[in-house]
PDB file of N, CA and C in Angstrom:
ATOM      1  N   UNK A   1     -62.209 -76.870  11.377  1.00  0.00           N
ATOM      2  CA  UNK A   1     -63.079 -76.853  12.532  1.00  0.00           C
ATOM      3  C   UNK A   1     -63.223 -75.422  13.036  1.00  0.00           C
ATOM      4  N   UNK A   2     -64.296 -75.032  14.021  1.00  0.00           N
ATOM      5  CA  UNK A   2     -64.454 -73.393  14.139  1.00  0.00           C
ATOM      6  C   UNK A   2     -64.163 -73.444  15.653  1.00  0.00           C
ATOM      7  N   UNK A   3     -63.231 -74.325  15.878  1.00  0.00           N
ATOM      8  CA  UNK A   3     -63.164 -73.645  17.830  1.00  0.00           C
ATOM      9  C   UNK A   3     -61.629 -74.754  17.670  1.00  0.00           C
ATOM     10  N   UNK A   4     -60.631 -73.967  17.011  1.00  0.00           N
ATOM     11  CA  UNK A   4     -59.179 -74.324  17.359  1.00  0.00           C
ATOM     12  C   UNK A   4     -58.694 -74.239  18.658  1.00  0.00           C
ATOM     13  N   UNK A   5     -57.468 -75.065  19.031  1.00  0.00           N
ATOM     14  CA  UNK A   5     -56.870 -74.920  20.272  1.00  0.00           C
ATOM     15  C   UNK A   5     -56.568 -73.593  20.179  1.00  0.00           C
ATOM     16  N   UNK A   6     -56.304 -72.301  19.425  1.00  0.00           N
ATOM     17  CA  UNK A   6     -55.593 -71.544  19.584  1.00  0.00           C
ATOM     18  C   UNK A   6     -56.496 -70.505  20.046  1.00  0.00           C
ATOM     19  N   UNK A   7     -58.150 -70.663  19.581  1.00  0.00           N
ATOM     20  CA  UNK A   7     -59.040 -69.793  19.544  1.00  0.00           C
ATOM     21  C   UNK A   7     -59.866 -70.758  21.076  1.00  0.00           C
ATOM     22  N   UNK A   8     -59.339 -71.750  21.820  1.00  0.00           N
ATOM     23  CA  UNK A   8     -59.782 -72.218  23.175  1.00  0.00           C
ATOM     24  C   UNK A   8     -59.138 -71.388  24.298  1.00  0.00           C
ATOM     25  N   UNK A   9     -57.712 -71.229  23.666  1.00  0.00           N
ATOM     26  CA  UNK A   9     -56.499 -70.474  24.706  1.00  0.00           C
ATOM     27  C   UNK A   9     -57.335 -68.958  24.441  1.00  0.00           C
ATOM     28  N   UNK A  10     -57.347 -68.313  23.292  1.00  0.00           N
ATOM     29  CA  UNK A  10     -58.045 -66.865  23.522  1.00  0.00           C
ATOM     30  C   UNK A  10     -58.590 -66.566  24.516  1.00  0.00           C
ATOM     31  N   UNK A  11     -59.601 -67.546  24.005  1.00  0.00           N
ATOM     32  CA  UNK A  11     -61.201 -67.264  25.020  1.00  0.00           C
ATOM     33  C   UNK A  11     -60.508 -67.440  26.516  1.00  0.00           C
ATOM     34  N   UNK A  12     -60.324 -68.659  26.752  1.00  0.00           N
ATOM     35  CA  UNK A  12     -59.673 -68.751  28.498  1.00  0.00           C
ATOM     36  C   UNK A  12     -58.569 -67.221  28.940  1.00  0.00           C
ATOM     37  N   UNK A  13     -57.498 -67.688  28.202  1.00  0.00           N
ATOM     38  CA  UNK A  13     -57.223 -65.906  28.444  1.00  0.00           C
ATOM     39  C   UNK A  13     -57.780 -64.873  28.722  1.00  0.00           C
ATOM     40  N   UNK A  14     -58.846 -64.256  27.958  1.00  0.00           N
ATOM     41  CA  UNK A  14     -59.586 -63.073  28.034  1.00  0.00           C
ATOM     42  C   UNK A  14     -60.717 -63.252  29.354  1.00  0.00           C
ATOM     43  N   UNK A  15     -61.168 -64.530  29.626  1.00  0.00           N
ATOM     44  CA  UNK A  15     -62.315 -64.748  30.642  1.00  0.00           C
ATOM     45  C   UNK A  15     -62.001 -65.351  31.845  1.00  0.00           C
ATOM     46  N   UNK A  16     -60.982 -65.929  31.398  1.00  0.00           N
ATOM     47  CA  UNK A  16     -60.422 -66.685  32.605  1.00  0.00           C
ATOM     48  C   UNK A  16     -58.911 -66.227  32.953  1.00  0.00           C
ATOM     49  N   UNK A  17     -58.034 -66.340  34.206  1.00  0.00           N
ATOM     50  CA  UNK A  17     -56.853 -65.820  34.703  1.00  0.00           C
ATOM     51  C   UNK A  17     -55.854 -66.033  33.592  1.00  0.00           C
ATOM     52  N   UNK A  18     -55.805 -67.212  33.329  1.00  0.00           N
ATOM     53  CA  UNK A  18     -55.010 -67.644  32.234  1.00  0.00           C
ATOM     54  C   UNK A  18     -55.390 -68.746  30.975  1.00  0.00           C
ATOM     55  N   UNK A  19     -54.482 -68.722  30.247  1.00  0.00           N
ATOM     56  CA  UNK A  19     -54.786 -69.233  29.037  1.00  0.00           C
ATOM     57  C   UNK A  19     -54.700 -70.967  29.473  1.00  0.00           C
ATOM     58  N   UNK A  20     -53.921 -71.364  30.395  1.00  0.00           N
ATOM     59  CA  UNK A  20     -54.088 -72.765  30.834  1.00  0.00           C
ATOM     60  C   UNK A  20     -54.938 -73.386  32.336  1.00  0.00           C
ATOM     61  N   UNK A  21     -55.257 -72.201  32.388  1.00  0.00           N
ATOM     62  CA  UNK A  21     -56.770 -72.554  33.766  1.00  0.00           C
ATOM     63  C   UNK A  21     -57.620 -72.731  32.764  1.00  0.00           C
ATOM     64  N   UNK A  22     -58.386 -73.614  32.630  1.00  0.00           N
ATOM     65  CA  UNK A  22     -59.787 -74.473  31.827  1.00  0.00           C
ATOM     66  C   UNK A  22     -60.614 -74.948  32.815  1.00  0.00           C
ATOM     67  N   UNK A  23     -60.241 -74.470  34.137  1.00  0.00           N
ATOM     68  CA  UNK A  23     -60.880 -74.950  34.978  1.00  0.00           C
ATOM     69  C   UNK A  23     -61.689 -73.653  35.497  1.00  0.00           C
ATOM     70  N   UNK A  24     -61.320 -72.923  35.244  1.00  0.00           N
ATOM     71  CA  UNK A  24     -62.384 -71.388  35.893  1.00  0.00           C
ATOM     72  C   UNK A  24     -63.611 -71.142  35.401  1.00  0.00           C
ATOM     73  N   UNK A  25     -64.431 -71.303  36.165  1.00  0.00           N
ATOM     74  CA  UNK A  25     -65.915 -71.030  35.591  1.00  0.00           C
ATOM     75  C   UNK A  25     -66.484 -69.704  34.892  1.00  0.00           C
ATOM     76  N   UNK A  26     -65.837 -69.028  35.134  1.00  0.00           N
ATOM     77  CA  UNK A  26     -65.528 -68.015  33.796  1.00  0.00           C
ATOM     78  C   UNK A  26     -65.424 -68.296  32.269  1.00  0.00           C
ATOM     79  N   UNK A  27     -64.034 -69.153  32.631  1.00  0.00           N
ATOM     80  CA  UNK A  27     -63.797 -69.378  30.999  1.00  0.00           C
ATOM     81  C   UNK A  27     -64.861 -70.483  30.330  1.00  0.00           C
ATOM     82  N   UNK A  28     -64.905 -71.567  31.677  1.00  0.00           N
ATOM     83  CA  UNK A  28     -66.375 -72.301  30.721  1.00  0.00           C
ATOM     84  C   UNK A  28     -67.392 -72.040  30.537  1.00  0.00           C
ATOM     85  N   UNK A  29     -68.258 -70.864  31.250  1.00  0.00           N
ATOM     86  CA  UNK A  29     -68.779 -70.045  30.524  1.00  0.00           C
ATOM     87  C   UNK A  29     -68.375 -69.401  29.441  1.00  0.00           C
ATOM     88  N   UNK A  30     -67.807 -68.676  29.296  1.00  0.00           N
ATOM     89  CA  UNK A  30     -67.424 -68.458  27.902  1.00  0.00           C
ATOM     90  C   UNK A  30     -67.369 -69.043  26.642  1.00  0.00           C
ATOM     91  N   UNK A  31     -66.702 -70.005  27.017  1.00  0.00           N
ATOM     92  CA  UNK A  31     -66.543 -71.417  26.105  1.00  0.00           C
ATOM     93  C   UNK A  31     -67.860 -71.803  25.666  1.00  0.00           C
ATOM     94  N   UNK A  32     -68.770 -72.286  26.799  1.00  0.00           N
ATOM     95  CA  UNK A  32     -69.797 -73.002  26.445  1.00  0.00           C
ATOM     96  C   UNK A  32     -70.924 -71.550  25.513  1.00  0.00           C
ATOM     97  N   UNK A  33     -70.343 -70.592  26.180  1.00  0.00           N
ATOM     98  CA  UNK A  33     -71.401 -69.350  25.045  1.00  0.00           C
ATOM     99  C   UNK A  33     -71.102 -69.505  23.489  1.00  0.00           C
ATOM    100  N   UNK A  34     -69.820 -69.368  23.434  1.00  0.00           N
ATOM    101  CA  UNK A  34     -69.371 -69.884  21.985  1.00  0.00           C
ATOM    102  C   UNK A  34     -69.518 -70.740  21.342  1.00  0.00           C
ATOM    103  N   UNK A  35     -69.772 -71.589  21.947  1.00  0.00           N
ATOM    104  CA  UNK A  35     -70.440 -72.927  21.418  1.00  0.00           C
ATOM    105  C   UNK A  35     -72.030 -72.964  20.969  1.00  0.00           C
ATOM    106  N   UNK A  36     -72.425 -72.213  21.563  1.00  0.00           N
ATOM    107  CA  UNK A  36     -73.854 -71.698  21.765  1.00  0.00           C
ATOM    108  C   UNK A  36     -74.228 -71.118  20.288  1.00  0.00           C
ATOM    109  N   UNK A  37     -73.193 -69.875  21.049  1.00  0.00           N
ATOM    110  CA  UNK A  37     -74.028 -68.876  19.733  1.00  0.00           C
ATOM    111  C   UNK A  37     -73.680 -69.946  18.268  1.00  0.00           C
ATOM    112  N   UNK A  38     -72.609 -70.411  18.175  1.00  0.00           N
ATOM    113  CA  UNK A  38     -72.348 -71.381  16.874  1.00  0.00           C
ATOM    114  C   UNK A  38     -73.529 -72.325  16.470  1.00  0.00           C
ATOM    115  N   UNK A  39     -73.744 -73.245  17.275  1.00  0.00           N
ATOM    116  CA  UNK A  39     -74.921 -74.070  17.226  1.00  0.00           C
ATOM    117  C   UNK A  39     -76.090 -73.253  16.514  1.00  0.00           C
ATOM    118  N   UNK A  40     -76.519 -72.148  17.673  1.00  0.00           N
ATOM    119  CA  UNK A  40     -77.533 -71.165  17.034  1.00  0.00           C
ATOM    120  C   UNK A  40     -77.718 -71.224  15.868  1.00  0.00           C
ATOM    121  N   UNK A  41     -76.447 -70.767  15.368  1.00  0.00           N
ATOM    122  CA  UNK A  41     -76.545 -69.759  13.844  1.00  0.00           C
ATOM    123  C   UNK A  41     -76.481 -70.941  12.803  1.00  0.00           C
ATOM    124  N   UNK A  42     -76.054 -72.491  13.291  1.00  0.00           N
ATOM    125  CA  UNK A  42     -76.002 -73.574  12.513  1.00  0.00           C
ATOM    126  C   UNK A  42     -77.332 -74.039  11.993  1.00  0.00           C
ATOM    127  N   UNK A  43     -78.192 -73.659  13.461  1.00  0.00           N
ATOM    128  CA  UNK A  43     -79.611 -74.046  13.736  1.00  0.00           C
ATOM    129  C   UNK A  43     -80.603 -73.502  12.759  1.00  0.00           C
ATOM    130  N   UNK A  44     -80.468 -72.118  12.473  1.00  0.00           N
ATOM    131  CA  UNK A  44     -81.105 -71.164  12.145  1.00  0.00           C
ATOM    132  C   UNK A  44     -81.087 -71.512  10.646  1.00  0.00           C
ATOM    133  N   UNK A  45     -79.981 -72.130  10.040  1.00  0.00           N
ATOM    134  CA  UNK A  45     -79.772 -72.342   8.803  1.00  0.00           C
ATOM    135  C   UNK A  45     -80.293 -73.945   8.489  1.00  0.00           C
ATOM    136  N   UNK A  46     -80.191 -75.349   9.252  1.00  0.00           N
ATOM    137  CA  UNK A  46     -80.558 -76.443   8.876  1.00  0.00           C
ATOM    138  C   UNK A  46     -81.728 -76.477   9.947  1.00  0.00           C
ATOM    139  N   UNK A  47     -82.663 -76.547  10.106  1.00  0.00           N
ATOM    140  CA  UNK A  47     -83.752 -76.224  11.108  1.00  0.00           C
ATOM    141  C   UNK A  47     -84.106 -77.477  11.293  1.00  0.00           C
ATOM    142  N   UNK A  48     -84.049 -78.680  10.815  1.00  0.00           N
ATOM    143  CA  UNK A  48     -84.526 -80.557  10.996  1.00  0.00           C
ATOM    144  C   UNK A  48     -82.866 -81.040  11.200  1.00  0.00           C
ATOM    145  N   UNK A  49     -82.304 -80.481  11.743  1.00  0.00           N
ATOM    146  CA  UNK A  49     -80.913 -81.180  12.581  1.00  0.00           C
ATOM    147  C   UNK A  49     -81.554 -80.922  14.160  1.00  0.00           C
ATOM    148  N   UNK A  50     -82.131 -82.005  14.454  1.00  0.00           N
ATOM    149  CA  UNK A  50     -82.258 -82.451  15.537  1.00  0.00           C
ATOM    150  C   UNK A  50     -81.288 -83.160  16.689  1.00  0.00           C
ATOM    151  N   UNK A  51     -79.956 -83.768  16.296  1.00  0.00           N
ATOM    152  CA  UNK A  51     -78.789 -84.047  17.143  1.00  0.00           C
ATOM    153  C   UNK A  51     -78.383 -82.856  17.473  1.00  0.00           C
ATOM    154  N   UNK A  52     -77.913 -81.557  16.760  1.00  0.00           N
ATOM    155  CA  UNK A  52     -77.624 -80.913  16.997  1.00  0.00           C
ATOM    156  C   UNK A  52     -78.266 -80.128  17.690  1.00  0.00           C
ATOM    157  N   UNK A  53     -79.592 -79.903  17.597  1.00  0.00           N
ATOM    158  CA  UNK A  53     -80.922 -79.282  18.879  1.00  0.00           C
ATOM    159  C   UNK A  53     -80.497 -79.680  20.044  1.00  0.00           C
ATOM    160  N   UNK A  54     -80.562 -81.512  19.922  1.00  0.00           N
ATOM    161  CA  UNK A  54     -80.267 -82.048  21.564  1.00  0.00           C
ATOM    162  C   UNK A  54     -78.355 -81.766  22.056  1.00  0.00           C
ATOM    163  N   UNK A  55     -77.585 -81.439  21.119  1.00  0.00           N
ATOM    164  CA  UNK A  55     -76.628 -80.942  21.641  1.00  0.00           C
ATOM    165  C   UNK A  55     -76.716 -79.675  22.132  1.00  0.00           C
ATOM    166  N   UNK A  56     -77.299 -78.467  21.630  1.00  0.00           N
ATOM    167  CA  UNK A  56     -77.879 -76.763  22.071  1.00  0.00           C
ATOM    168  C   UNK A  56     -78.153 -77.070  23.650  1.00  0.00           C
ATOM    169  N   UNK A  57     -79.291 -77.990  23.198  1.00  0.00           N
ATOM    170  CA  UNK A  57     -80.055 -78.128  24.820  1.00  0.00           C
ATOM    171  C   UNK A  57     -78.970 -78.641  25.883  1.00  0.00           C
ATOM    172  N   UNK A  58     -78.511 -79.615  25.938  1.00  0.00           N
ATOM    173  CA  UNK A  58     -77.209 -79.951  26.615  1.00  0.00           C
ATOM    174  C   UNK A  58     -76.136 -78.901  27.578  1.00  0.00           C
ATOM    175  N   UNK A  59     -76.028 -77.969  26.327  1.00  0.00           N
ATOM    176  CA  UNK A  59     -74.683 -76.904  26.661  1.00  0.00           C
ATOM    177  C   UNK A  59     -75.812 -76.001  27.192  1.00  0.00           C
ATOM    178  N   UNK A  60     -76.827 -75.881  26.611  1.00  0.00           N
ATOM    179  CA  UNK A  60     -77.562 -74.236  27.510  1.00  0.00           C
ATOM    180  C   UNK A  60     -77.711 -75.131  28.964  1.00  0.00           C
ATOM    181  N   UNK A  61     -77.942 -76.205  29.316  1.00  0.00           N
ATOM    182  CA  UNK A  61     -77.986 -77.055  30.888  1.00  0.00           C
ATOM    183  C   UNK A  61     -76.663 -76.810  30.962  1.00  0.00           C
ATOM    184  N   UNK A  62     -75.608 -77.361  31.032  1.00  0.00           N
ATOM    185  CA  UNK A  62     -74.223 -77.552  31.350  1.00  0.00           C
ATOM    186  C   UNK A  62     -73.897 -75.819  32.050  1.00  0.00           C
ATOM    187  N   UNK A  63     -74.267 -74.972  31.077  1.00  0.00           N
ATOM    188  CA  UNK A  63     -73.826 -73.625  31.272  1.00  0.00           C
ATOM    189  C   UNK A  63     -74.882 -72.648  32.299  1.00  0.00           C
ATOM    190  N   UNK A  64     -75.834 -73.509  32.782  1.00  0.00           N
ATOM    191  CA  UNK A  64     -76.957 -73.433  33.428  1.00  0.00           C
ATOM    192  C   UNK A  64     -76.315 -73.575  35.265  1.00  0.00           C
ATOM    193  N   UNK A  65     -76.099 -74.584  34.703  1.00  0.00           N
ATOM    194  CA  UNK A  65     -75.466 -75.364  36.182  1.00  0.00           C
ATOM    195  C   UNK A  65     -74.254 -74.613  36.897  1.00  0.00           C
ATOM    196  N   UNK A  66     -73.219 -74.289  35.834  1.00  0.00           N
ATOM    197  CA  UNK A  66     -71.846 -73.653  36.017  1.00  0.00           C
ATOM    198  C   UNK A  66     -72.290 -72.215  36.575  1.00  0.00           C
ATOM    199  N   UNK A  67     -73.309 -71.534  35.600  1.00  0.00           N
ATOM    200  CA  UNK A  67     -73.681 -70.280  36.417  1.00  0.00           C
ATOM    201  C   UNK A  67     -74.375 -70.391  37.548  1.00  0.00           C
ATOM    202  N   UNK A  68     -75.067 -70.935  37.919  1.00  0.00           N
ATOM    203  CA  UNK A  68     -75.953 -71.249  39.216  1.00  0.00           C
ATOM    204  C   UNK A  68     -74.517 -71.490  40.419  1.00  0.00           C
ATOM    205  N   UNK A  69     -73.872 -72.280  40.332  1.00  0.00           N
ATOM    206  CA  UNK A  69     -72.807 -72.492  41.039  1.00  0.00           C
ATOM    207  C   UNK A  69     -72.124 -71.303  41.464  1.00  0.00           C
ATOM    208  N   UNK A  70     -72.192 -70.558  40.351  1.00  0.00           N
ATOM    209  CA  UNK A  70     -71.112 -69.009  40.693  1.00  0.00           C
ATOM    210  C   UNK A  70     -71.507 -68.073  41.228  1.00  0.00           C
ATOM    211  N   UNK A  71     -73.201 -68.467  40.574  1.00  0.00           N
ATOM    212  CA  UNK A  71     -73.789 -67.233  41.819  1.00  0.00           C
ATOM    213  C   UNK A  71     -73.819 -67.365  43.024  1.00  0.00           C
ATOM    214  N   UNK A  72     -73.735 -68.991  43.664  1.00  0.00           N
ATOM    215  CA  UNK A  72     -74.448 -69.385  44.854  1.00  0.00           C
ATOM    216  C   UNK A  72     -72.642 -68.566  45.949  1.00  0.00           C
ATOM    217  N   UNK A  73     -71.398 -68.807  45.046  1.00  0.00           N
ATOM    218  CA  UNK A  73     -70.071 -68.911  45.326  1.00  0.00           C
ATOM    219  C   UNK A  73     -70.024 -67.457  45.633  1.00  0.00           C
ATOM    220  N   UNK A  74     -70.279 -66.722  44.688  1.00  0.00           N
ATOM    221  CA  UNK A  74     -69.417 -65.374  44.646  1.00  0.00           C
ATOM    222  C   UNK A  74     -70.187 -64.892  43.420  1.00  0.00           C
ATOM    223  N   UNK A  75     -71.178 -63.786  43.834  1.00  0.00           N
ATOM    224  CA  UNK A  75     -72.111 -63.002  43.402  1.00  0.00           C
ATOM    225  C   UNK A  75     -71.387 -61.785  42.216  1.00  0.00           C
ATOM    226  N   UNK A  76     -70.590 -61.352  42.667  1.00  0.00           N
ATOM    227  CA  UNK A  76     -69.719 -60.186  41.856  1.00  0.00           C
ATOM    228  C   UNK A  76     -69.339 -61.186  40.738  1.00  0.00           C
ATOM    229  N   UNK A  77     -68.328 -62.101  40.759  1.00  0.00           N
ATOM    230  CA  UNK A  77     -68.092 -63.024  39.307  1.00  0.00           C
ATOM    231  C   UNK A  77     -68.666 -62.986  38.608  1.00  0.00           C
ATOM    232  N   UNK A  78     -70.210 -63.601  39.060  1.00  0.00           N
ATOM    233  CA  UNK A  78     -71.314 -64.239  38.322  1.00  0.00           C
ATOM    234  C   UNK A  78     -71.733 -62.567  37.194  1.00  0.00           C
ATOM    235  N   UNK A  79     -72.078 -61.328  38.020  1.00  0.00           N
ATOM    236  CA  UNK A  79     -72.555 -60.257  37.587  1.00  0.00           C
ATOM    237  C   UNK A  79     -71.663 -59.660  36.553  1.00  0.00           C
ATOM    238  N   UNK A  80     -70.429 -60.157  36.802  1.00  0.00           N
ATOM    239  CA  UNK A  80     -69.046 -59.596  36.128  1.00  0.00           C
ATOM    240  C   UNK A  80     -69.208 -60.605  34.470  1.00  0.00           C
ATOM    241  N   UNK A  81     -69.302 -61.714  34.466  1.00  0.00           N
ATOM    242  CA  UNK A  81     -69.229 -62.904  33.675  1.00  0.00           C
ATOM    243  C   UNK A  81     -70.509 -62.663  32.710  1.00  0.00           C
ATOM    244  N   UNK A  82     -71.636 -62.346  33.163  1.00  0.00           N
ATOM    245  CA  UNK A  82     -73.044 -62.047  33.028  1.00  0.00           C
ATOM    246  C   UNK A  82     -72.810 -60.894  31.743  1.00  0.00           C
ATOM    247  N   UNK A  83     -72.368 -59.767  32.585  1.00  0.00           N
ATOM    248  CA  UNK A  83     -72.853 -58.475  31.890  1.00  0.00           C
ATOM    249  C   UNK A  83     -71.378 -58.376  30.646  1.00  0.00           C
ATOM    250  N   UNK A  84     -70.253 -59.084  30.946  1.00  0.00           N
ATOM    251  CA  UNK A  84     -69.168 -59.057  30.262  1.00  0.00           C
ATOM    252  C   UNK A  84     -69.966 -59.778  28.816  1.00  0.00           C
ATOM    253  N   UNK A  85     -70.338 -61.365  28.562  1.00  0.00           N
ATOM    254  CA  UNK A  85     -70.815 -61.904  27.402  1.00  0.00           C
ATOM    255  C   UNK A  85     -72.038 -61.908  26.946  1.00  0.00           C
ATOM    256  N   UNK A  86     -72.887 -60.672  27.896  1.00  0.00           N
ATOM    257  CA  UNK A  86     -74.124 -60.443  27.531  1.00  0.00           C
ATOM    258  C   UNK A  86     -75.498 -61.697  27.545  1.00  0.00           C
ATOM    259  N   UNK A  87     -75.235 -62.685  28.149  1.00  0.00           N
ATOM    260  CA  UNK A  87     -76.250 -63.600  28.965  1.00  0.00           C
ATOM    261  C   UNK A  87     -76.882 -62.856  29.461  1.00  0.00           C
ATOM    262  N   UNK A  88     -78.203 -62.883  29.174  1.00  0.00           N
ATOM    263  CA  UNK A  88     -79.541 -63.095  30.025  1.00  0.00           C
ATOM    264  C   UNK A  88     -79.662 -64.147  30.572  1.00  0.00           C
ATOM    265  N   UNK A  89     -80.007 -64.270  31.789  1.00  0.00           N
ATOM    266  CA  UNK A  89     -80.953 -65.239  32.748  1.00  0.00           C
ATOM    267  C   UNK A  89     -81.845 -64.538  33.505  1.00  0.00           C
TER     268      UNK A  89
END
């Protein structure tokens, strides 16, 4: 599989306070980017996998919502989180 527990703890580590907060909207941003760009590059290669389209679409909403939340919370995070994994919005 390409997103081990060990490579879940990374990511939360590096984006989030710690490797066992999964709850910081940091790290699920992060998370959900990784998931992203994966899908992408899955996409790019089987182009009529359509479950997997409606899964893309899903996580770009999910990760939609989480950032909207962070901006509304605390503006510096959001800009910090933003310019750190290179999201455009």
């Amino acid at each position: 599989m390409y997103l081990t527990s060990e490579k879940k703890a990374e990511i939360f580590k590096k984006h989030g306070e710690t490797a066992k907060n999964t709850g910081s909207a940091e790290g699920q941003v992060a998370l959900f980017t990784f998931r992203i760009n994966h899908l992408t590059e899955h996409l790019k290669r089987n182009r009529k996998d359509f479950n997997t389209e409606k899964a893309l679409v899903s996580l770009v909403g999910k990760r939609k919502k989480i950032l909207n939340y962070l901006k509304d919370k605390d503006i510096a995070r959001y800009r910090a989180i933003i310019s750190e994994l290179g999201i455009r919005k």
